[in-house]
C-alpha atoms as a PDB file:
ATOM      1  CA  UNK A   1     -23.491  -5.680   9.625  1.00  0.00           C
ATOM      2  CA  UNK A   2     -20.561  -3.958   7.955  1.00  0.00           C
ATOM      3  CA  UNK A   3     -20.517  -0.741  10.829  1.00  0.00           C
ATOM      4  CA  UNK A   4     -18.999  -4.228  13.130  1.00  0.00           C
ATOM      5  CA  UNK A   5     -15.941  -4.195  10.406  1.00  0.00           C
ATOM      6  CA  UNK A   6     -15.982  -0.302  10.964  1.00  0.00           C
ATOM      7  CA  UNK A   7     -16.031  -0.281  14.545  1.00  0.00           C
ATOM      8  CA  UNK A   8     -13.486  -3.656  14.687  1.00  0.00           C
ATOM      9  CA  UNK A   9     -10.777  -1.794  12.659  1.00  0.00           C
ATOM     10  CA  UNK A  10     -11.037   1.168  14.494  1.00  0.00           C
ATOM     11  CA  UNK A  11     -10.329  -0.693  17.489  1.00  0.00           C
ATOM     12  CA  UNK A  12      -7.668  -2.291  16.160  1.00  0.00           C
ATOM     13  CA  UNK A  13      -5.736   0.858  15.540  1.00  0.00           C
ATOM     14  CA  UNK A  14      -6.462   2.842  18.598  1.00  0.00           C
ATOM     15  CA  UNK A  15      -4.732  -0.567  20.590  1.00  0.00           C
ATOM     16  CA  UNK A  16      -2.148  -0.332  17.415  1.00  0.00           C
ATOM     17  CA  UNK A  17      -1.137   3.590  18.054  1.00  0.00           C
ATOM     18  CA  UNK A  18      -0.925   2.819  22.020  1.00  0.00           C
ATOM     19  CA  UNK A  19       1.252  -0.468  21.394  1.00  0.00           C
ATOM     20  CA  UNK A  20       3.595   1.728  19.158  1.00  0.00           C
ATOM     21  CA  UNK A  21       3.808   4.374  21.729  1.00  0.00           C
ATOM     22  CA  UNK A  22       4.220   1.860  24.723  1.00  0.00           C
ATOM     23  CA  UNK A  23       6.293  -1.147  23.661  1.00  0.00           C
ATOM     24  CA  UNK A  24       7.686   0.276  20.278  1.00  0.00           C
ATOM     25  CA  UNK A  25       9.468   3.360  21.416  1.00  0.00           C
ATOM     26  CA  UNK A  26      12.765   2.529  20.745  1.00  0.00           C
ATOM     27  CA  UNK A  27      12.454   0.785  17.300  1.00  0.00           C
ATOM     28  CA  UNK A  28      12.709   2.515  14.364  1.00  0.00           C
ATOM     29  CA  UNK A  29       9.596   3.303  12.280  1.00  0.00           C
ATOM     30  CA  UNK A  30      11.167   1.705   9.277  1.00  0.00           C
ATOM     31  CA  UNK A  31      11.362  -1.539  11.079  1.00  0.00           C
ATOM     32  CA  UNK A  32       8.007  -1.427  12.261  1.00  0.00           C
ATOM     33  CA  UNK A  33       6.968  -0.345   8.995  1.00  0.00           C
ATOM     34  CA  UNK A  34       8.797  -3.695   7.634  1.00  0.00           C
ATOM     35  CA  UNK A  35       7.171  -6.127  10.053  1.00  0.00           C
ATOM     36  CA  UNK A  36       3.644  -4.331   9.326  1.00  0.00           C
ATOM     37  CA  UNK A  37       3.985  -5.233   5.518  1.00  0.00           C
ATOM     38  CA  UNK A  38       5.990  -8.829   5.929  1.00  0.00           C
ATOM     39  CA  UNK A  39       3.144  -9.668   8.571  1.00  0.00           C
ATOM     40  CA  UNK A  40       0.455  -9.089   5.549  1.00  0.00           C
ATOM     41  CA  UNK A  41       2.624 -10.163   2.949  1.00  0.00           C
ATOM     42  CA  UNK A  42       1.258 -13.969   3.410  1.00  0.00           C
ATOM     43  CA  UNK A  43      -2.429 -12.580   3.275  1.00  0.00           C
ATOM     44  CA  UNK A  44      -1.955 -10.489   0.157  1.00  0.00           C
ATOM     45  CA  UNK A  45      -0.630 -13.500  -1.671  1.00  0.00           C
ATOM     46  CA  UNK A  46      -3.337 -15.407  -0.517  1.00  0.00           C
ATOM     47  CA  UNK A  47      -5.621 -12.986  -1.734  1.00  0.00           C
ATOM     48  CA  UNK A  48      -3.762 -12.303  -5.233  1.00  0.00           C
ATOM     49  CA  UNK A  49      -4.021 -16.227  -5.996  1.00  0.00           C
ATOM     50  CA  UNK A  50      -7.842 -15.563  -5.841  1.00  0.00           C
ATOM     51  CA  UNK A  51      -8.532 -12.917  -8.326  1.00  0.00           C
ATOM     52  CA  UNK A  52      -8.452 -12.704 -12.054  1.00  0.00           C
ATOM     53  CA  UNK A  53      -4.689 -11.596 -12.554  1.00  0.00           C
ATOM     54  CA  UNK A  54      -4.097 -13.850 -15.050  1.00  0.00           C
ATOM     55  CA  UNK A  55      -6.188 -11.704 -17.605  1.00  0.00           C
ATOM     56  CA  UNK A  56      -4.131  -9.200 -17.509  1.00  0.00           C
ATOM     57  CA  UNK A  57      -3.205  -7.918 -20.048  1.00  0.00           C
ATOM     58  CA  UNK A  58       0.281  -6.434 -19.728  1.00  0.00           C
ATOM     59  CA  UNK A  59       1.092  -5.804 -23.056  1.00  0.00           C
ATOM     60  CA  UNK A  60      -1.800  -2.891 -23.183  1.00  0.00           C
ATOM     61  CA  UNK A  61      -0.375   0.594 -22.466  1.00  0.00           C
ATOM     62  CA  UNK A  62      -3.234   1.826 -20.328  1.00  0.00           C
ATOM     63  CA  UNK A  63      -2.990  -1.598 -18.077  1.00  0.00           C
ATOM     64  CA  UNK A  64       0.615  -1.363 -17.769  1.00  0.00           C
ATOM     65  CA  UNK A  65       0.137   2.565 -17.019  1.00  0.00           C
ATOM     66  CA  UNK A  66      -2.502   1.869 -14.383  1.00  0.00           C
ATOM     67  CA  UNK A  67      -0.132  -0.669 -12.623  1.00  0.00           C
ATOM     68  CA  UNK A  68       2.866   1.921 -12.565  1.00  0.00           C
ATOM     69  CA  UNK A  69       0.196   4.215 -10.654  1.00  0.00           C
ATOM     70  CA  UNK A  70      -0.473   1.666  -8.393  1.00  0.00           C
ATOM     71  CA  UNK A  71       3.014   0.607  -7.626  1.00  0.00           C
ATOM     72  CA  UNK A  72       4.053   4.512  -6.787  1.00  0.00           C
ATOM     73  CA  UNK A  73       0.603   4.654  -4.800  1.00  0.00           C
ATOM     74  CA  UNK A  74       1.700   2.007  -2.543  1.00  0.00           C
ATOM     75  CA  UNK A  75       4.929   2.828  -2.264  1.00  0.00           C
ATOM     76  CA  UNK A  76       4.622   6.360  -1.394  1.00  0.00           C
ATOM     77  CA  UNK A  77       1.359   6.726  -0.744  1.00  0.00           C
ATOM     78  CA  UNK A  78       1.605   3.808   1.915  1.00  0.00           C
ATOM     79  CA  UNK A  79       4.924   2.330   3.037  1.00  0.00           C
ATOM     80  CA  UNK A  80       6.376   6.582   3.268  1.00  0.00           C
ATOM     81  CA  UNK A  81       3.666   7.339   4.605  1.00  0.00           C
ATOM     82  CA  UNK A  82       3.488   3.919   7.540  1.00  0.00           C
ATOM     83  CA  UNK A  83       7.370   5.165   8.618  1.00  0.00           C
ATOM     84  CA  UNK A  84       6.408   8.593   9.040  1.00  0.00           C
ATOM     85  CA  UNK A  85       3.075   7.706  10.933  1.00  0.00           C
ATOM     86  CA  UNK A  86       5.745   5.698  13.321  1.00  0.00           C
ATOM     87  CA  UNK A  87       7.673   7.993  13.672  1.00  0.00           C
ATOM     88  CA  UNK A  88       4.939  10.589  14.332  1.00  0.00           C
ATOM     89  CA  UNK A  89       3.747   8.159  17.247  1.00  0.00           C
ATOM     90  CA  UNK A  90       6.996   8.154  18.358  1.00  0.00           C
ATOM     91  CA  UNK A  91       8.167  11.676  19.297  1.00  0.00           C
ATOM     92  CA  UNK A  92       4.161  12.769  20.010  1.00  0.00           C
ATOM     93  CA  UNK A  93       0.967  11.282  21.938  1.00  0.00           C
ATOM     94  CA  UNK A  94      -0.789   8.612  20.623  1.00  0.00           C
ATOM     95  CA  UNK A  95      -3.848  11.071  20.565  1.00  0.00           C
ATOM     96  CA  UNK A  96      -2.254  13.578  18.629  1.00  0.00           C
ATOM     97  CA  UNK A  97      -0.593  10.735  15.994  1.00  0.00           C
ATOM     98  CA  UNK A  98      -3.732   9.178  15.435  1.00  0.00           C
ATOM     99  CA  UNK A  99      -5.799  12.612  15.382  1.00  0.00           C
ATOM    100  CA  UNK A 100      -3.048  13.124  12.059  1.00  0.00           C
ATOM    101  CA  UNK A 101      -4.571  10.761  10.148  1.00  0.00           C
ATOM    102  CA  UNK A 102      -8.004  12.335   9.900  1.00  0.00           C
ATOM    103  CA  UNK A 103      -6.736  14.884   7.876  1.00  0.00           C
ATOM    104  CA  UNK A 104      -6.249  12.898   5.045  1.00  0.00           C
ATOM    105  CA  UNK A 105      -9.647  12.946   3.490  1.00  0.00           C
ATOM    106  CA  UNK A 106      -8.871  16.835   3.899  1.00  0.00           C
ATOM    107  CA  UNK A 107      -5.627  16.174   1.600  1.00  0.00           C
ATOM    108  CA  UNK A 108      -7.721  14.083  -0.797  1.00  0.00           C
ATOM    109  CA  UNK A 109     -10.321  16.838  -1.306  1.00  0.00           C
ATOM    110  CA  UNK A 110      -6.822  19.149  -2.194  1.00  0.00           C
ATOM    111  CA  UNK A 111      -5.919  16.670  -4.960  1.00  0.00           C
ATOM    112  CA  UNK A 112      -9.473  16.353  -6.100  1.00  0.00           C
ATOM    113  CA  UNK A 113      -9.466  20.083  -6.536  1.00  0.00           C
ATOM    114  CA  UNK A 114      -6.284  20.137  -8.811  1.00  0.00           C
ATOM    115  CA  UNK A 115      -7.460  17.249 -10.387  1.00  0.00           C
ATOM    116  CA  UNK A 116     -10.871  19.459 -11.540  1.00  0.00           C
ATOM    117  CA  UNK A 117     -13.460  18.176  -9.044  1.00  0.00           C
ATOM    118  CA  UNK A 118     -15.811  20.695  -7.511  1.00  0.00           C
ATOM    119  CA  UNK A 119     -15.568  21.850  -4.089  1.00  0.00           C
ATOM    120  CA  UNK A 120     -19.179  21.696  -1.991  1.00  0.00           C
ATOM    121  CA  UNK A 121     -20.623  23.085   0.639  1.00  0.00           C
ATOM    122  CA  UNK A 122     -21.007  19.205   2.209  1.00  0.00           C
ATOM    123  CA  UNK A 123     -17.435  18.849   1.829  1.00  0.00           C
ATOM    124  CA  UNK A 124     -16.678  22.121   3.490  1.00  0.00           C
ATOM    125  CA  UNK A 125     -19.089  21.455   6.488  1.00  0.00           C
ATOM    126  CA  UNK A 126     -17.112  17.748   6.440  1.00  0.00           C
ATOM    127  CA  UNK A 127     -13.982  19.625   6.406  1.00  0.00           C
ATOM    128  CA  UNK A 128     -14.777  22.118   9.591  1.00  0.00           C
ATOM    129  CA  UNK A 129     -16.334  18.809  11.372  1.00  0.00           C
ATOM    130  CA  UNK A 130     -12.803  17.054  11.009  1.00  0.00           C
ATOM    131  CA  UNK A 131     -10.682  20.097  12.335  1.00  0.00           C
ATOM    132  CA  UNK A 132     -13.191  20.739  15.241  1.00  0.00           C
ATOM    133  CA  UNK A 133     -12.938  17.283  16.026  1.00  0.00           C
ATOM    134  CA  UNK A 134      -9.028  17.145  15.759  1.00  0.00           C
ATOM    135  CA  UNK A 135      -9.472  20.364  17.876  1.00  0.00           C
ATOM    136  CA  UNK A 136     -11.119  18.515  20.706  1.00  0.00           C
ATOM    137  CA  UNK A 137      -9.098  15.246  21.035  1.00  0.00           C
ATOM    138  CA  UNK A 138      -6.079  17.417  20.983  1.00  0.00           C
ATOM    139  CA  UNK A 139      -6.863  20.393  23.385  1.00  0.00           C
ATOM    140  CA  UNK A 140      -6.023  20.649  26.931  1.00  0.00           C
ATOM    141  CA  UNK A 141      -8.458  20.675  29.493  1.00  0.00           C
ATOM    142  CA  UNK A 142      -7.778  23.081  32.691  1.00  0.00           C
ATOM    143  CA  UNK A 143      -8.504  20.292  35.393  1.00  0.00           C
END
């Protein structure tokens, strides 16, 4: 059942990269960027008034910590990271943009590896299956 939510989203962003490409052109990333995240914005709160946020407890170091990480997460790690996807769709071909974005479990094993984790031989063969795959969307065939 949960491959359909798989399979959904990636639909949803191979029409999303084409619509940026097509309509989009001539906006700037940031405003797209802005209308992504004030589009959600209603959903999120939605979603926050469900959970348990009132036991927080901010007045703990480690929680308070954890929510700093969180904030700079988001805010590089996602709204930086939406413009320059824009952008990227932008100047290039949808194909290539969206071929970008499989590199990032490829950046995550980096970070794992300064963080101490241990590189395997699955995540190597994972690794080599993502560029050869990149390699293929992105080459040019002689027709």
């Amino acid at each position: 059942m949960y491959i359909f939510f798989i399979l959904f989203a990636s639909f949803l962003y191979a029409i999303q990269v084409n619509l940026l490409k097509v309509y989009l052109q001539n906006v700037s990333a940031v405003a797209i960027a802005v209308g992504n995240f004030v589009f959600i914005l209603p959903f999120s709160i939605v979603i926050f008034l469900f959970t348990d946020y009132k036991q927080i407890d901010l007045e703990n170091q480690n929680v308070f910590d954890a929510l700093l990480y969180i904030l700079i997460l988001s805010i590089i790690g996602t709204v930086f990271a939406k413009i320059l996807f824009n952008k990227f769709v932008q100047i290039a071909s949808p194909v290539f943009a969206s071929s970008v974005t499989y590199i990032i479990p490829i950046i995550a094993l980096f970070w794992g590896l300064l963080d101490g984790e241990i590189f395997t031989l699955n995540q190597l063969f994972a690794t080599i299956i993502i560029f050869f795959g990149v390699y293929l969307a992105n080459k040019t065939s002689n027709k």
